[in-house]
PDB file of N, CA and C in Angstrom:
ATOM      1  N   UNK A   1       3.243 -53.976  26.580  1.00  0.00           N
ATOM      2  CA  UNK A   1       3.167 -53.240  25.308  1.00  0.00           C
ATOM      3  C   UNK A   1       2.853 -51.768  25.589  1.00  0.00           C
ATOM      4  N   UNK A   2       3.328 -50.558  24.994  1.00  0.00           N
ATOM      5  CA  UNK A   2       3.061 -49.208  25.187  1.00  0.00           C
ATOM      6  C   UNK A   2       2.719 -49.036  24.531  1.00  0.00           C
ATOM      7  N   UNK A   3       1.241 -48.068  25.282  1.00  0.00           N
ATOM      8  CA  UNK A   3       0.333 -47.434  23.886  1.00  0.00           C
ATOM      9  C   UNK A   3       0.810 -46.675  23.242  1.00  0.00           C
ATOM     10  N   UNK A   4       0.214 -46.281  22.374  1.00  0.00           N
ATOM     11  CA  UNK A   4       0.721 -45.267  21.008  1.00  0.00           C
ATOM     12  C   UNK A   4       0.939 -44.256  21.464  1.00  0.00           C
ATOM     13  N   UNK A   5       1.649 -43.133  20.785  1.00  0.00           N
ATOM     14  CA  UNK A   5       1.905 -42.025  20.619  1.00  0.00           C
ATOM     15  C   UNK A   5       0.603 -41.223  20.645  1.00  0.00           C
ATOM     16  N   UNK A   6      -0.009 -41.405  19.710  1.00  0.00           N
ATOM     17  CA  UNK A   6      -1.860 -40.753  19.733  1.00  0.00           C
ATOM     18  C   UNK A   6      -2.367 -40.981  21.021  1.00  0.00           C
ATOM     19  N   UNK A   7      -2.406 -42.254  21.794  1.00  0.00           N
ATOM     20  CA  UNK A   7      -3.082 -42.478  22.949  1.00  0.00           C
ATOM     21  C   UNK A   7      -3.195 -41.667  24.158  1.00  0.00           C
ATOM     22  N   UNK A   8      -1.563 -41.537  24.541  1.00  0.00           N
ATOM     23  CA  UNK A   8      -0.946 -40.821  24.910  1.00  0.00           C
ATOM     24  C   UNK A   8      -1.079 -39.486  24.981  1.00  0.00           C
ATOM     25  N   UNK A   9      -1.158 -38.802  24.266  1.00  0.00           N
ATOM     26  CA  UNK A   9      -1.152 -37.639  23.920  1.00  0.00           C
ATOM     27  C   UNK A   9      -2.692 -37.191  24.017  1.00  0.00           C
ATOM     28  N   UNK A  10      -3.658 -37.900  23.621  1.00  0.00           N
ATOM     29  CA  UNK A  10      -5.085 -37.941  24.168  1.00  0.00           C
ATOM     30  C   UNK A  10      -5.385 -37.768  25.688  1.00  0.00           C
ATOM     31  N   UNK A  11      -4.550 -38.656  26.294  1.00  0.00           N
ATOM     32  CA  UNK A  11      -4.722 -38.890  27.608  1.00  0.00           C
ATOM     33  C   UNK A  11      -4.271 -37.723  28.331  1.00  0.00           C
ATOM     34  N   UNK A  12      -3.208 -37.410  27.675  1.00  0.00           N
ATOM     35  CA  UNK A  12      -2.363 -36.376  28.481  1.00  0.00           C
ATOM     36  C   UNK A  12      -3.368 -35.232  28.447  1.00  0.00           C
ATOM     37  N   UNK A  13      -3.344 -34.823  27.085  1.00  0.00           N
ATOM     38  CA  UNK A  13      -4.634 -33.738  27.107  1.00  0.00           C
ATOM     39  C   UNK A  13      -5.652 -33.592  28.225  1.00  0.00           C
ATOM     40  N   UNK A  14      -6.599 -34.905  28.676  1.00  0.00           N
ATOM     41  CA  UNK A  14      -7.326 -34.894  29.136  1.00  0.00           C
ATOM     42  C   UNK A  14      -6.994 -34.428  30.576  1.00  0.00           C
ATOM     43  N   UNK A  15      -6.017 -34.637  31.010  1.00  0.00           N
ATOM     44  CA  UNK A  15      -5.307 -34.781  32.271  1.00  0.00           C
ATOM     45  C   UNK A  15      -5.399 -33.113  32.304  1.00  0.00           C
ATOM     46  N   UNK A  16      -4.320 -32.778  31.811  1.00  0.00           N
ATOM     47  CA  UNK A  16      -3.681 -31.108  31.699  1.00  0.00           C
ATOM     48  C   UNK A  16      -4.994 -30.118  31.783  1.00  0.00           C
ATOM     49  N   UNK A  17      -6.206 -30.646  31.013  1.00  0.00           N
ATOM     50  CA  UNK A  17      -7.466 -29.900  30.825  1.00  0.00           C
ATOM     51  C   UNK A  17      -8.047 -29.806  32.762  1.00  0.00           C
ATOM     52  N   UNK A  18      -7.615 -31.261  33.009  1.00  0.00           N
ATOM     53  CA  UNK A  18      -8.409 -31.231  34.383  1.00  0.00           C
ATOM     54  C   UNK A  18      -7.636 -30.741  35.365  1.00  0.00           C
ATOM     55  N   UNK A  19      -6.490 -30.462  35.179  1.00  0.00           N
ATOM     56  CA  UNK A  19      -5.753 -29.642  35.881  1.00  0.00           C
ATOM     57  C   UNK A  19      -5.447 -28.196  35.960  1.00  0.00           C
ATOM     58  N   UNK A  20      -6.327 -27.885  34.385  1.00  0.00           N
ATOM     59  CA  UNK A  20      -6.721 -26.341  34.578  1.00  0.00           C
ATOM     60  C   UNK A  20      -5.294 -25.559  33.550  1.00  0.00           C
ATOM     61  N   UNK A  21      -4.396 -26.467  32.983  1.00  0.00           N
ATOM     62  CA  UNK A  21      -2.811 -26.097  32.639  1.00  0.00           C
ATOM     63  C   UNK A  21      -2.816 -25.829  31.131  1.00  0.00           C
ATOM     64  N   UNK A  22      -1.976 -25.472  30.938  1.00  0.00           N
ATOM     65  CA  UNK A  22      -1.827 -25.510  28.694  1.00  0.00           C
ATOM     66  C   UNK A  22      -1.940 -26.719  28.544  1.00  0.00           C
ATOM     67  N   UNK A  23      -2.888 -27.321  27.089  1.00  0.00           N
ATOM     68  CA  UNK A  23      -2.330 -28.682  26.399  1.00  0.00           C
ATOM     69  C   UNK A  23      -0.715 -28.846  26.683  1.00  0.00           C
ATOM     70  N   UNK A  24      -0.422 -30.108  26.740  1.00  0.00           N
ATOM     71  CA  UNK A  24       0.660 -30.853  26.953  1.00  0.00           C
ATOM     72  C   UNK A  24       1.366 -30.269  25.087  1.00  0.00           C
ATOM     73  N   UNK A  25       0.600 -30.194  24.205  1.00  0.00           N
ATOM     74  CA  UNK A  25       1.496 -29.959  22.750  1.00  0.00           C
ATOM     75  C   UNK A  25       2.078 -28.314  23.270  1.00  0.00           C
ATOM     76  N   UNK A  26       1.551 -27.421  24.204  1.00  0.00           N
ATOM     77  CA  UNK A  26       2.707 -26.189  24.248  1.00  0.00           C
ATOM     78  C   UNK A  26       3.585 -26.551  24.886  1.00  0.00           C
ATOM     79  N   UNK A  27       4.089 -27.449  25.595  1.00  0.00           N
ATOM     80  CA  UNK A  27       5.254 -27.246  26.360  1.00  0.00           C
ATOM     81  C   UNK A  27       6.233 -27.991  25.633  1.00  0.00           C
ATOM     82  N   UNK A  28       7.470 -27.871  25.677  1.00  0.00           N
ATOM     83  CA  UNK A  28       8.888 -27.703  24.998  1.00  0.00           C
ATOM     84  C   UNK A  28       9.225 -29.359  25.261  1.00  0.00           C
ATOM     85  N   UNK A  29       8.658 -29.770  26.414  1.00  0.00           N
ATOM     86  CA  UNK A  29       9.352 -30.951  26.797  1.00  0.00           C
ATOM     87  C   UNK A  29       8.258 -31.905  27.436  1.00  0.00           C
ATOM     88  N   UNK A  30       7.115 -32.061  27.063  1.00  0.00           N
ATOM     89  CA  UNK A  30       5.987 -32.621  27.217  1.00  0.00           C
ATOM     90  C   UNK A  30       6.396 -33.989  28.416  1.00  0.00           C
ATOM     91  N   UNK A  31       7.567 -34.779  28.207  1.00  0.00           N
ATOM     92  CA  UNK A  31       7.753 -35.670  28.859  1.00  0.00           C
ATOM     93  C   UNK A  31       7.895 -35.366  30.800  1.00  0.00           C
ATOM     94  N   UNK A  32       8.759 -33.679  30.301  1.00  0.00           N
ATOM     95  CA  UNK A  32       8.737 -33.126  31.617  1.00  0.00           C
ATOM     96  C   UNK A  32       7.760 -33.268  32.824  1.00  0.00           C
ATOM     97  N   UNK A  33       6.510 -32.345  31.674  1.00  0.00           N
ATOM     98  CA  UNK A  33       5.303 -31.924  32.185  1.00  0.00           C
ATOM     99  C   UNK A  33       5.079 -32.873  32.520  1.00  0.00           C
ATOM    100  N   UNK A  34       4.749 -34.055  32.285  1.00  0.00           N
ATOM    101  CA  UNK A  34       3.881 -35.385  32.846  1.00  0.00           C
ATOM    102  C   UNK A  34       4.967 -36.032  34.093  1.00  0.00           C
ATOM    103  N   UNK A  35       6.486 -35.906  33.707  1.00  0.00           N
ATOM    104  CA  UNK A  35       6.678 -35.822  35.231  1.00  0.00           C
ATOM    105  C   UNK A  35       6.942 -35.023  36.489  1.00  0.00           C
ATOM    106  N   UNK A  36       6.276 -34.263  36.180  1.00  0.00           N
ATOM    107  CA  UNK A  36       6.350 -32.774  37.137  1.00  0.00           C
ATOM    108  C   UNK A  36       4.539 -33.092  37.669  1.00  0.00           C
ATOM    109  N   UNK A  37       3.778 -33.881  36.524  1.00  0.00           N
ATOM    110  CA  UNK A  37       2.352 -33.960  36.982  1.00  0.00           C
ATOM    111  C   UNK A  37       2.611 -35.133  38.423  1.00  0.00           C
ATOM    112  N   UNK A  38       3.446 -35.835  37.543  1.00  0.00           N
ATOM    113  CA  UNK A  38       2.954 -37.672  38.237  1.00  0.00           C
ATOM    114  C   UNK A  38       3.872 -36.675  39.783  1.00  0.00           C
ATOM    115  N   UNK A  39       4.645 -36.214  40.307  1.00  0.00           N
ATOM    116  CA  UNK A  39       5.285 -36.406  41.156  1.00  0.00           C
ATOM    117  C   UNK A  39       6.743 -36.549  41.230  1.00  0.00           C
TER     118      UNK A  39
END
């Protein structure tokens, strides 16, 4: 089952913060960013 949309987007936040980067809501293509994070 995949978490929500909200979850997600929580998480991501948290991530991007600890990485020092913009919230994940400025970038154009958010899906990008998280795979440009993961590798």
């Amino acid at each position: 089952m995949e978490p929500s949309q909200d979850f997600l987007a929580k998480q991501s936040q948290k991530v991007m913060t600890r990485f020092g980067l913009e919230p994940i809501g400025s970038s154009p293509n958010p899906h990008h960013t998280l795979c440009a994070l993961k590798g």
